[in-house]
Protein backbone atom coordinates (compact mmCIF):
# COMPACT_ATOMS: atom_id res chain seq x y z
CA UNK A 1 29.80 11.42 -10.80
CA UNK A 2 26.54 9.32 -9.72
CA UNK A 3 25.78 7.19 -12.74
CA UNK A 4 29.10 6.21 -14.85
CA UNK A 5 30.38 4.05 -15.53
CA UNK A 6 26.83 2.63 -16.03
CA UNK A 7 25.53 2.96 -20.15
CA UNK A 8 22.01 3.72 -18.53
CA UNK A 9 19.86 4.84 -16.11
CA UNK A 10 16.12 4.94 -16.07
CA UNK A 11 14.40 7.36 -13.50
CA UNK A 12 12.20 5.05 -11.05
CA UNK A 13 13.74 2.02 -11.88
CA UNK A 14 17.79 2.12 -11.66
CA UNK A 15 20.49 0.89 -13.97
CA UNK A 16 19.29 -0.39 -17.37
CA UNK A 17 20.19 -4.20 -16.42
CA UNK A 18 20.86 -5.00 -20.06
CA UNK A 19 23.41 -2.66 -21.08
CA UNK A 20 25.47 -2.67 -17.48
CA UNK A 21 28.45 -1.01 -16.91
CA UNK A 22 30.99 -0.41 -19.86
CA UNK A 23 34.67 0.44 -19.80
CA UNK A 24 34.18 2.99 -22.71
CA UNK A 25 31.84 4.51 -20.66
CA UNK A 26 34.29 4.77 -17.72
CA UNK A 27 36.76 6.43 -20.48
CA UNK A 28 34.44 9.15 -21.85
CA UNK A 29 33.12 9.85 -17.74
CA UNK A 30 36.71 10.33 -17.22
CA UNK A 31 37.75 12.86 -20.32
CA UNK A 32 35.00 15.18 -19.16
CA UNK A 33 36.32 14.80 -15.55
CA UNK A 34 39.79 15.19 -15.91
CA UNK A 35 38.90 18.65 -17.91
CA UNK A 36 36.86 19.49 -14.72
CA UNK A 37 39.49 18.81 -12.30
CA UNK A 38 41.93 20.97 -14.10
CA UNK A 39 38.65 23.97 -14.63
CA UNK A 40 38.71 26.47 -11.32
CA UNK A 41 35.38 26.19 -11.12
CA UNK A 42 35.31 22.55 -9.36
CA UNK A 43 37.77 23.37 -6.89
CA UNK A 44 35.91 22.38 -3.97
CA UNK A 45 35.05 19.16 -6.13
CA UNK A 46 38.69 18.28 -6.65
CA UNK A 47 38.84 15.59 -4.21
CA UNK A 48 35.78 13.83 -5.24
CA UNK A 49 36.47 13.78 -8.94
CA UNK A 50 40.07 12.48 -8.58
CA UNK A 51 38.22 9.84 -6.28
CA UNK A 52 36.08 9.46 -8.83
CA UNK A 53 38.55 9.20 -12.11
CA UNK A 54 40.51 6.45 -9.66
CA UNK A 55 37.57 4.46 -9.52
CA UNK A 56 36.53 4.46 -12.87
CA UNK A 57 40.32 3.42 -14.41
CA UNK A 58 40.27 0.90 -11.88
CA UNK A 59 37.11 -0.30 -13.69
CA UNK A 60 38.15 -0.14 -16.97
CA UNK A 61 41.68 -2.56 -15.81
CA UNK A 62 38.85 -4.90 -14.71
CA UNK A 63 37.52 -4.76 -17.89
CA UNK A 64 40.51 -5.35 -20.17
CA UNK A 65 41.71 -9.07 -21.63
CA UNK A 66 45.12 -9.76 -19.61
CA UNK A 67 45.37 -13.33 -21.30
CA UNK A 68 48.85 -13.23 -23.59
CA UNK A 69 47.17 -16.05 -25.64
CA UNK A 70 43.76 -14.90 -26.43
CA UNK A 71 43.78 -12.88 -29.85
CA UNK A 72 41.65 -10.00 -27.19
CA UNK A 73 44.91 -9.77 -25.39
CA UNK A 74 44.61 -6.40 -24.15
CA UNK A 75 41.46 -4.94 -25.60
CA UNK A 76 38.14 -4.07 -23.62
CA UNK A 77 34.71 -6.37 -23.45
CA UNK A 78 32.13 -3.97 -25.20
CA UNK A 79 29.88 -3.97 -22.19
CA UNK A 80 30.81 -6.21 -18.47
CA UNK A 81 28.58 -9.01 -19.75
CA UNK A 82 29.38 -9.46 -23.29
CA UNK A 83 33.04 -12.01 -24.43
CA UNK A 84 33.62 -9.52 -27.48
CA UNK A 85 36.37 -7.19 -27.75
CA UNK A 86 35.89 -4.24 -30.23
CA UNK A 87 38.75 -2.20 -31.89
CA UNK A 88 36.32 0.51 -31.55
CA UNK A 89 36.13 0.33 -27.39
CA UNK A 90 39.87 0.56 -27.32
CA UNK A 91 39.98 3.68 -29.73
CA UNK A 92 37.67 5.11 -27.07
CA UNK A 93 39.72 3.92 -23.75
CA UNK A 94 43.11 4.73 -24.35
CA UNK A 95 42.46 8.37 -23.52
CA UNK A 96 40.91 8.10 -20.51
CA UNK A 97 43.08 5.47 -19.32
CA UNK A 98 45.79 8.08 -19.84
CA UNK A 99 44.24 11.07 -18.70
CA UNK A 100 43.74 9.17 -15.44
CA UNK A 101 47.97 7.95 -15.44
CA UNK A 102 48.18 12.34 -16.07
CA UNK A 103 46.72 12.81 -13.00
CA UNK A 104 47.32 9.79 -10.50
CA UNK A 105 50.66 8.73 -11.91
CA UNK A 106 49.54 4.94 -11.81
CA UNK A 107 51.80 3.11 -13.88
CA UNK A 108 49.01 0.51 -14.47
CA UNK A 109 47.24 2.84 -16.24
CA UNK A 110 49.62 3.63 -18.65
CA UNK A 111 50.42 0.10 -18.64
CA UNK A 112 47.12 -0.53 -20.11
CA UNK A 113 46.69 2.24 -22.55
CA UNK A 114 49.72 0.94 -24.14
CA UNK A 115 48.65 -2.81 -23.84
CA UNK A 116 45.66 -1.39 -25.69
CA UNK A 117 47.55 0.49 -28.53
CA UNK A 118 50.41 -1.31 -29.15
CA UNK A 119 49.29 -4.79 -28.52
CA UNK A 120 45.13 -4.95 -29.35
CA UNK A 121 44.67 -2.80 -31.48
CA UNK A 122 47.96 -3.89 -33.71
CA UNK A 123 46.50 -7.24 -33.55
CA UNK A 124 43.23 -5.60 -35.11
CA UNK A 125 44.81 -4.05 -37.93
CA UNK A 126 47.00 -7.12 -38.84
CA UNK A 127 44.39 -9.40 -39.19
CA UNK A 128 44.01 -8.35 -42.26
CA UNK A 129 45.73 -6.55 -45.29
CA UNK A 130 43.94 -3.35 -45.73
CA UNK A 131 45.43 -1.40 -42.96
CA UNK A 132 41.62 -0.72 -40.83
CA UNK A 133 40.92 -1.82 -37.86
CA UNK A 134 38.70 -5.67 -37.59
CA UNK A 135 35.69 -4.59 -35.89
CA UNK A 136 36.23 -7.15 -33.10
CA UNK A 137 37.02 -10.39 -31.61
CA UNK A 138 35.64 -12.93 -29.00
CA UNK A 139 37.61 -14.00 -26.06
CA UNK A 140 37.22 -17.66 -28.03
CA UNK A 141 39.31 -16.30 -31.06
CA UNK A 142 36.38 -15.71 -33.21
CA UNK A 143 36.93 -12.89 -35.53
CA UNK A 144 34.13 -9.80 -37.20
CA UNK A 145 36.78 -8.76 -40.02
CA UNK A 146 34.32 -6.21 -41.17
CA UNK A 147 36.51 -2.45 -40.68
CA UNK A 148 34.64 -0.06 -39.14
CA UNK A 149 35.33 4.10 -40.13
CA UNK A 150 34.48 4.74 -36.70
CA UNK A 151 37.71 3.56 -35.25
CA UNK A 152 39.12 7.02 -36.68
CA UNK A 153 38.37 7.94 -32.99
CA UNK A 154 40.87 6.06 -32.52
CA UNK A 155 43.79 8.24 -33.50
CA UNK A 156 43.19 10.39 -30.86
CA UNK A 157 44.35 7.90 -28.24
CA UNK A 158 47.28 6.58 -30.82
CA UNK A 159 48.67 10.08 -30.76
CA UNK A 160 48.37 10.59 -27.34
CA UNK A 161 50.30 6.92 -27.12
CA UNK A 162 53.22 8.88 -28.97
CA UNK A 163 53.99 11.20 -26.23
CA UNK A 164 53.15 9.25 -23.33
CA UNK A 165 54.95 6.17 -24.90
CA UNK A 166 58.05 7.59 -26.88
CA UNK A 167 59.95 4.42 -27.46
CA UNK A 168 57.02 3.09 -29.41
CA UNK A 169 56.21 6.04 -31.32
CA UNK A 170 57.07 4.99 -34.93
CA UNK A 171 54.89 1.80 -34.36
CA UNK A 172 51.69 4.17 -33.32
CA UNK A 173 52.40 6.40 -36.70
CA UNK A 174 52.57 3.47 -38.88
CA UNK A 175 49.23 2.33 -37.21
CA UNK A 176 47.91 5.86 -38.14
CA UNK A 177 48.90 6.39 -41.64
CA UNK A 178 48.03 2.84 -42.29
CA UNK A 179 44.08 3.24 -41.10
CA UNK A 180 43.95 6.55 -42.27
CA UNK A 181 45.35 5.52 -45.93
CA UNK A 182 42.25 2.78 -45.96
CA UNK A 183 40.13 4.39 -44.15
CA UNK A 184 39.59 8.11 -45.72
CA UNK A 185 38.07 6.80 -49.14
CA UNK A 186 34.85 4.97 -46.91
CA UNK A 187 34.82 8.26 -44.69
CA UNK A 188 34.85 10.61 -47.85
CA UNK A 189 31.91 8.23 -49.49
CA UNK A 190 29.55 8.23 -46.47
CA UNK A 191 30.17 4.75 -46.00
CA UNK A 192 30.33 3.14 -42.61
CA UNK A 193 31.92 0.09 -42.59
CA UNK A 194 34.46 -1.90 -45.27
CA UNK A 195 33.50 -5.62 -45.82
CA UNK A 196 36.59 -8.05 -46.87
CA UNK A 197 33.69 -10.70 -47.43
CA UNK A 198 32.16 -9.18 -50.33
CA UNK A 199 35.02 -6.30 -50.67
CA UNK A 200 32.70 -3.39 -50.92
CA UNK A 201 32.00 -0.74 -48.19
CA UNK A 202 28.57 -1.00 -46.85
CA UNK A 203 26.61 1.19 -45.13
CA UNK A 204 22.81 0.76 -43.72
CA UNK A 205 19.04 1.19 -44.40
CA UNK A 206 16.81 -0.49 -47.22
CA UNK A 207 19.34 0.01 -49.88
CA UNK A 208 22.38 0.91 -48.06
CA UNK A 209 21.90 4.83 -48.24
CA UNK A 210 21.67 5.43 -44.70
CA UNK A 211 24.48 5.94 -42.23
CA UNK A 212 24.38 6.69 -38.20
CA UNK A 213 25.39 10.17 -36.68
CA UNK A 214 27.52 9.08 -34.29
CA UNK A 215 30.20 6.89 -36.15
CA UNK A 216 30.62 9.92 -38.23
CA UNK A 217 31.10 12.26 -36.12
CA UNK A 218 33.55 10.08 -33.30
CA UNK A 219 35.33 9.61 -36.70
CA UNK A 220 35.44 13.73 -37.71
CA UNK A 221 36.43 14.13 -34.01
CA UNK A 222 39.19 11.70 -34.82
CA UNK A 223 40.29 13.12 -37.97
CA UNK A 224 40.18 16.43 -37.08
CA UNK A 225 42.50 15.81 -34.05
CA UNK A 226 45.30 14.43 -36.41
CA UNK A 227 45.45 17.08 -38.88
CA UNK A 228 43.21 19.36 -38.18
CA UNK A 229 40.70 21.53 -40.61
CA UNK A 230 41.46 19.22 -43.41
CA UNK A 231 39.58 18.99 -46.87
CA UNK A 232 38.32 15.86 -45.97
CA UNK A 233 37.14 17.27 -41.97
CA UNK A 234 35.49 20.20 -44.17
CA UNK A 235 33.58 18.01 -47.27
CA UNK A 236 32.16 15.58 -44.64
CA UNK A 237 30.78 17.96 -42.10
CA UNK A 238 29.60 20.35 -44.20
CA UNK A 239 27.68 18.08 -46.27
CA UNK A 240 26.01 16.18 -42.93
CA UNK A 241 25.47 19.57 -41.86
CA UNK A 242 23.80 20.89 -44.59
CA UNK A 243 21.15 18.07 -44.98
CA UNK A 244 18.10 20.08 -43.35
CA UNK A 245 14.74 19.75 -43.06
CA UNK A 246 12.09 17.79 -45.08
CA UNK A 247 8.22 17.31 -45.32
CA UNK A 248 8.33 14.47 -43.79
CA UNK A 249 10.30 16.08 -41.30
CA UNK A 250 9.99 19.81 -40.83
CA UNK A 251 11.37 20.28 -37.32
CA UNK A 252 14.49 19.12 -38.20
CA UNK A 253 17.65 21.23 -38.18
CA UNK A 254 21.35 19.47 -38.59
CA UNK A 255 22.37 23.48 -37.01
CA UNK A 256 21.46 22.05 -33.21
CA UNK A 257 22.09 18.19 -33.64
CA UNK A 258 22.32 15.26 -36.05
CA UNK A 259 19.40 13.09 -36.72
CA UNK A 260 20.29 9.30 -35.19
CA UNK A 261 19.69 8.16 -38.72
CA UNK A 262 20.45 10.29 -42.36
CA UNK A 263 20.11 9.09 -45.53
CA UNK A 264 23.17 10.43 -47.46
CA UNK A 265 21.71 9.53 -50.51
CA UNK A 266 18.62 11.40 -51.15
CA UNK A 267 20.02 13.66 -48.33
CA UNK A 268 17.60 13.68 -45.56
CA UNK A 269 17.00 13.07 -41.77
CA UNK A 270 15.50 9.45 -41.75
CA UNK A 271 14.26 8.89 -37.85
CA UNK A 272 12.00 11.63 -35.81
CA UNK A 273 15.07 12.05 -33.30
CA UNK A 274 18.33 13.51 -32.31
CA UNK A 275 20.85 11.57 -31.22
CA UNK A 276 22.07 14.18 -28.43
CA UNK A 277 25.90 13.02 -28.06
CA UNK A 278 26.43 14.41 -31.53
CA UNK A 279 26.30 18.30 -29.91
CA UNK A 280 28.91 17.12 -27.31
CA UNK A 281 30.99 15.14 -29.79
CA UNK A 282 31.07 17.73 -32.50
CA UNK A 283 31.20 21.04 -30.20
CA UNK A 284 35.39 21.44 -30.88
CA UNK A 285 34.74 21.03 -34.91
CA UNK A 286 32.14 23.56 -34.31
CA UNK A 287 34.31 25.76 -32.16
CA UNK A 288 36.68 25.76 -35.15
CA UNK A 289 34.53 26.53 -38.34
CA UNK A 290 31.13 26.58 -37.39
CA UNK A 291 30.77 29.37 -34.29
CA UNK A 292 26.85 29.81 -35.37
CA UNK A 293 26.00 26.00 -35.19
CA UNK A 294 27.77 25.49 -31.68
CA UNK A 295 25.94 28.80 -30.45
CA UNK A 296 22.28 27.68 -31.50
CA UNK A 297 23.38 23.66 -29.95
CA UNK A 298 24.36 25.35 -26.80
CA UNK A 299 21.57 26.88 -26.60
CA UNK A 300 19.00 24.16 -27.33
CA UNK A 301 20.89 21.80 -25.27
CA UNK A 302 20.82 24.30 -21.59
CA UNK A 303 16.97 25.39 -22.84
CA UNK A 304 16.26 21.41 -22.47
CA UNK A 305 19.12 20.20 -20.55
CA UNK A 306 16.85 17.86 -18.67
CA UNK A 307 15.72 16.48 -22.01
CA UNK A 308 18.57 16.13 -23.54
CA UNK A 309 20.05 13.69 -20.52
CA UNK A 310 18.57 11.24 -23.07
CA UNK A 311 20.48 9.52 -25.36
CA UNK A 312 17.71 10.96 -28.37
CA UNK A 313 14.97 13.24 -28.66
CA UNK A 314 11.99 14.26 -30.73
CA UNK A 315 12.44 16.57 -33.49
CA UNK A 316 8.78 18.18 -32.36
CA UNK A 317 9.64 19.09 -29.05
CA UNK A 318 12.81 17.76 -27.64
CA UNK A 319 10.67 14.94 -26.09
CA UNK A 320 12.92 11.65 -24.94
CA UNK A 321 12.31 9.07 -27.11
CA UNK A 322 13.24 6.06 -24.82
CA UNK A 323 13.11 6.25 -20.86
CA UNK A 324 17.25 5.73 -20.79
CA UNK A 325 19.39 8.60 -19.84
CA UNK A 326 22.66 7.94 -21.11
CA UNK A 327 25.90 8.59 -19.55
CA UNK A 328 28.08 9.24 -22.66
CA UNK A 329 25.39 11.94 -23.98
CA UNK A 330 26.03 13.87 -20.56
CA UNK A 331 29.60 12.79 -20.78
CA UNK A 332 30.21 14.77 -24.09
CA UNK A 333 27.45 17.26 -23.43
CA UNK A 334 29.55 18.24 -20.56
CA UNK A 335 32.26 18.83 -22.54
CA UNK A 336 30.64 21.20 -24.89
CA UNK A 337 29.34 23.09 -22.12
CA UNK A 338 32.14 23.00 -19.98
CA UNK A 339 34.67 24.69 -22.72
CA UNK A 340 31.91 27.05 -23.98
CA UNK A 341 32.72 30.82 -24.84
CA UNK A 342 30.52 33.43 -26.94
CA UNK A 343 32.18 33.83 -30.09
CA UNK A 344 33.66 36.83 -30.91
CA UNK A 345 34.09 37.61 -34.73
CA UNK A 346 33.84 41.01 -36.75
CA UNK A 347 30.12 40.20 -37.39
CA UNK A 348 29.59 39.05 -33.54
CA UNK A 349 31.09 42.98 -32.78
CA UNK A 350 29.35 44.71 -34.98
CA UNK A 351 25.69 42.79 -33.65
CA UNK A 352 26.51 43.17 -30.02
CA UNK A 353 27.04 47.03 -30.53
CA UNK A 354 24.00 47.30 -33.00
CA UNK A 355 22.13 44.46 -32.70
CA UNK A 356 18.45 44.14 -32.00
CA UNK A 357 16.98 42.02 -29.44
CA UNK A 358 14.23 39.64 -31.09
CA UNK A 359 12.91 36.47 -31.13
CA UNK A 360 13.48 33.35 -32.92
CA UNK A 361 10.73 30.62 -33.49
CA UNK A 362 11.83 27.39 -35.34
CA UNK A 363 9.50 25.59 -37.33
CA UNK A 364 8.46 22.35 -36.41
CA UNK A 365 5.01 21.32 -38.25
CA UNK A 366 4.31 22.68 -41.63
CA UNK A 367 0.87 22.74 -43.51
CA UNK A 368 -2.13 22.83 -41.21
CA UNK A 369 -1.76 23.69 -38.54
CA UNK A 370 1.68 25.39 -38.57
CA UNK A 371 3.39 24.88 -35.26
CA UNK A 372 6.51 26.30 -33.82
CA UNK A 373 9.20 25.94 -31.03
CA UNK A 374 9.05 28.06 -27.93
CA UNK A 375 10.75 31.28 -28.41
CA UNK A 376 14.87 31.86 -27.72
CA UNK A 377 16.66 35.04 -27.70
CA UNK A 378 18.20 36.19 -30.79
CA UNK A 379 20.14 39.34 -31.99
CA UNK A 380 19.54 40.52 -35.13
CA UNK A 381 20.92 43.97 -37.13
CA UNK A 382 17.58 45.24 -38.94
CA UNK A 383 17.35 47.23 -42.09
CA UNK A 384 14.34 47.92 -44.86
CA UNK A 385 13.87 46.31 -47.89
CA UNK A 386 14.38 48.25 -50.70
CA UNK A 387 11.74 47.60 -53.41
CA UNK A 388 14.10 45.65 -56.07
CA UNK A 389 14.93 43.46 -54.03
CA UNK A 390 12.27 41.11 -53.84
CA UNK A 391 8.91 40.90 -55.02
CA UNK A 392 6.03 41.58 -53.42
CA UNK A 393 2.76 39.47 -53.56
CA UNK A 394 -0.46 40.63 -53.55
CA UNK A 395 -2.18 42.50 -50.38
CA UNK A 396 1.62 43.37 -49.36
CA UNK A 397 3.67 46.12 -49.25
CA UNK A 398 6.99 46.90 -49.21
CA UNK A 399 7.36 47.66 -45.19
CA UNK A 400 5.85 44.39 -44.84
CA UNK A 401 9.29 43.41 -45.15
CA UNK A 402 12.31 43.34 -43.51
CA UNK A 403 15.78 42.25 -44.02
CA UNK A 404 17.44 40.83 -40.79
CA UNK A 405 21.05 39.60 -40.43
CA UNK A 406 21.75 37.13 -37.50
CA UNK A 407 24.46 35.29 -36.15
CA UNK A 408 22.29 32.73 -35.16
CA UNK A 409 21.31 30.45 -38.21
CA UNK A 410 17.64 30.86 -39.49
CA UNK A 411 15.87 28.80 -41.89
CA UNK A 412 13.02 29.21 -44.19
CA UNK A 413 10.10 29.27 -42.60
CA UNK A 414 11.31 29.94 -39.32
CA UNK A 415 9.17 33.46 -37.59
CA UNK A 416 11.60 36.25 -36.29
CA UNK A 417 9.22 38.25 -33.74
CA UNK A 418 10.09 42.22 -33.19
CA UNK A 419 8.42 44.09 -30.98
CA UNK A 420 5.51 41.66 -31.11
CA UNK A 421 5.01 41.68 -34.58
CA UNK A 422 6.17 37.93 -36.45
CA UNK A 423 7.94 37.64 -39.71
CA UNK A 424 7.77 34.73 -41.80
CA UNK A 425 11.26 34.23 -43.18
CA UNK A 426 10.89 33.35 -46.98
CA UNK A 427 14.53 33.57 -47.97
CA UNK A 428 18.18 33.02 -46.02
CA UNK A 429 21.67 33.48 -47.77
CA UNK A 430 24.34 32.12 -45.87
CA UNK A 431 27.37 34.45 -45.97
CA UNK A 432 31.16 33.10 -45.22
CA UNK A 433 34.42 33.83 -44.63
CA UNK A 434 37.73 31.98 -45.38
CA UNK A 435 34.85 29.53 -45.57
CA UNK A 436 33.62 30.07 -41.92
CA UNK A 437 30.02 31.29 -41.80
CA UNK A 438 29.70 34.56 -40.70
CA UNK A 439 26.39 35.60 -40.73
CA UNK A 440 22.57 34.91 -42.24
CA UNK A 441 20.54 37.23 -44.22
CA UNK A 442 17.37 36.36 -44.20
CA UNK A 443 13.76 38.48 -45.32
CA UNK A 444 11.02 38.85 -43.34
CA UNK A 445 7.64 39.25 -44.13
CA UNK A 446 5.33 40.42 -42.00
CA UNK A 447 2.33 37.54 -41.26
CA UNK A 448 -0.78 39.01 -41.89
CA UNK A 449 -3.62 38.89 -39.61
């Protein structure tokens, strides 16, 4: 409400003068709002945040290439200073642009959102013959050809274009299939962008094993909203989300948030930092087929909420990394914990009926000295370890032990604290069902001294 549809603003200083004012910004700031307008609790707000959405569409017409003869004709400068016009910023406009014609009516708002759809981003994918998206184009004509898997986002707005705009509709699913027929093979691969230069798929990092967070996930988001808990939505979170923690990296855990940077090739977090908009952006997926993951993200995210107004943050302790707090983290933050609910499952029943109240401490250094995160609340079903099922090391016994199922996920290492007492866990077995985790067994052993 006070910062979009700025990128950034720096406490003590202002607006981040180099980024500006964006009209994607102005399109996520006006997805969450438009969900709050229609939520019961922002009724008194109602006024102000239809005020608000009006302003922010009116920014993003500003913002859009009205000039029948430029090849930008109808697509949206990347930021208010720059001339280029990514396919990418119109994947991420339409919606907004037509949430805000949903609740004002304003024809020009439509208007645009089709301009956008029908006109730009057709332009984008027939400038070449692959069926992606170019990755953008100057207002002097001058063309990036590279396709970008990212624009996968963009279906989202291309379907809503189908309802909104019904006389068009077989053009918007031809421009669907067509990306989605090129663009699933780079998106399956962990690849984040198609070159017709060299005709390979590239992605970045000494060595081209690394890819960002946040394409991927804007493109899951994407893909998932077309056709829903797919095989290829399923292979490419689960293996993102299953890349965990490292020496070099300890603290990290892909359960809360996606490093900024992962190499997909030696599978590993490869920055100290989590890009924050990933929790927001992937918080429906999670919803879906990953209950545990949202619950822990939630979580972290309101335990640190002022931290995580950041656009990334420390693995260590949830420390900004840069002074910028971003608008599109909060933006998609919001989201996550606007729509928030507990999860109710068979296992979530059976742990709030006899489920223990402990605590959970993440790992964050290993070695000397260990160090861990501040306790959070955890329920956990407890029961002894029988002696056959694990083996116990010197100056132990078998009540040293415990076995602990959680909803929560755990990971090695990690302490679970009852009644004052920590236990190291040395082992966790994910169980799932219909592929959904349910619930993590983990042992406990009791840290000595």
């Amino acid at each position: 409400m006070t910062h979009s549809p700025y990128f950034y603003w720096i406490p003590g200083t202002g607006y981040d003068p180099t980024w500006g004012r964006g009209a994607f910004v102005a399109a996520f700031a006006i997805d969450f709002l438009y969900e709050c307008y229609n939520d019961p609790r922002f009724e008194s707000e109602k006024t102000n945040i239809y005020n608000k959405i009006v302003s922010l569409a009116d920014f993003i017409l500003t913002q859009q290439c009205t000039d029948p003869a430029k090849k930008a004709y109808g697509g949206f400068k990347s930021a208010e200073v720059s001339d280029s016009y990514y396919s990418v910023d119109a994947c991420r406009a339409i919606p907004g642009l037509l949430h805000a014609y949903a609740l004002t009516n304003t024809a020009g708002y439509l208007d645009a959102a089709k301009l956008a759809g029908g006109t730009f981003l057709k332009t984008m994918q027939d400038q070449q013959v692959y069926g992606g998206f170019a990755r953008a184009v100057t207002i002097n004509d001058d063309w990036l050809l590279q396709m970008d898997i990212e624009c996968l986002y963009g279906l989202i707005g291309l379907k809503m274009l189908c309802t909104y705009d019904p006389d068009n509709k077989s053009q918007y699913e031809s421009m669907m299939s067509k990306s989605i027929d090129f663009l699933r093979a780079g998106f399956e691969g962990f690849w984040l962008h198609y070159d017709p230069a060299d005709d390979k798929w590239h992605r970045t990092g000494l060595g081209e094993t690394q890819i960002y967070d946040d394409p991927f996930s804007y493109a899951l988001l994407g893909l998932y909203d077309y056709e829903g808990r797919s095989v290829t939505v399923e292979k490419v979170y689960e293996f993102i989300n299953t890349i965990g923690a490292t020496v070099e990296y300890p603290g990290y855990n892909p359960y809360i948030c996606w490093s900024g940077y992962i190499d997909v090739v030696t599978r590993k977090a490869a920055c100290e930092y989590y890009d924050g908009v990933t929790s927001g952006i992937l918080w429906g997926i999670r919803r879906s087929f990953d209950k545990p993951s949202l619950a822990l993200s939630k979580q972290i995210v309101e335990d640190h909420a002022e931290d995580f107004k950041y656009w990334g943050v420390k693995f260590t302790d949830f420390s900004p990394i840069a002074d910028q707090q971003s608008t599109v983290t909060v933006s998609w933050l919001g989201h996550m914990l606007l729509n928030y609910t507990p999860a109710l499952t068979s296992f979530t029943k059976i742990l709030n009926q006899y489920g223990e109240n402990l605590d959970l401490l993440m790992i964050v250094q290993a070695g000397e000295p260990i160090s861990y995160y501040d306790p959070i609340p955890i329920k956990g079903v407890i029961r002894n370890v029988r002696q056959d099922e694990i083996i116990i090391e010197p100056g132990y016994m078998v009540t040293d032990f415990l076995m602990v199922y959680t909803f929560l996920p755990v990971r090695h290492h990690d302490k679970i604290r009852r009644h004052g007492v920590d236990y190291e866990v040395a082992q966790v077995d994910l169980f799932r069902l219909q592929g959904e985790p349910l619930y993590f067994r983990s042992v406990g052993r009791r840290l000595l001294g």
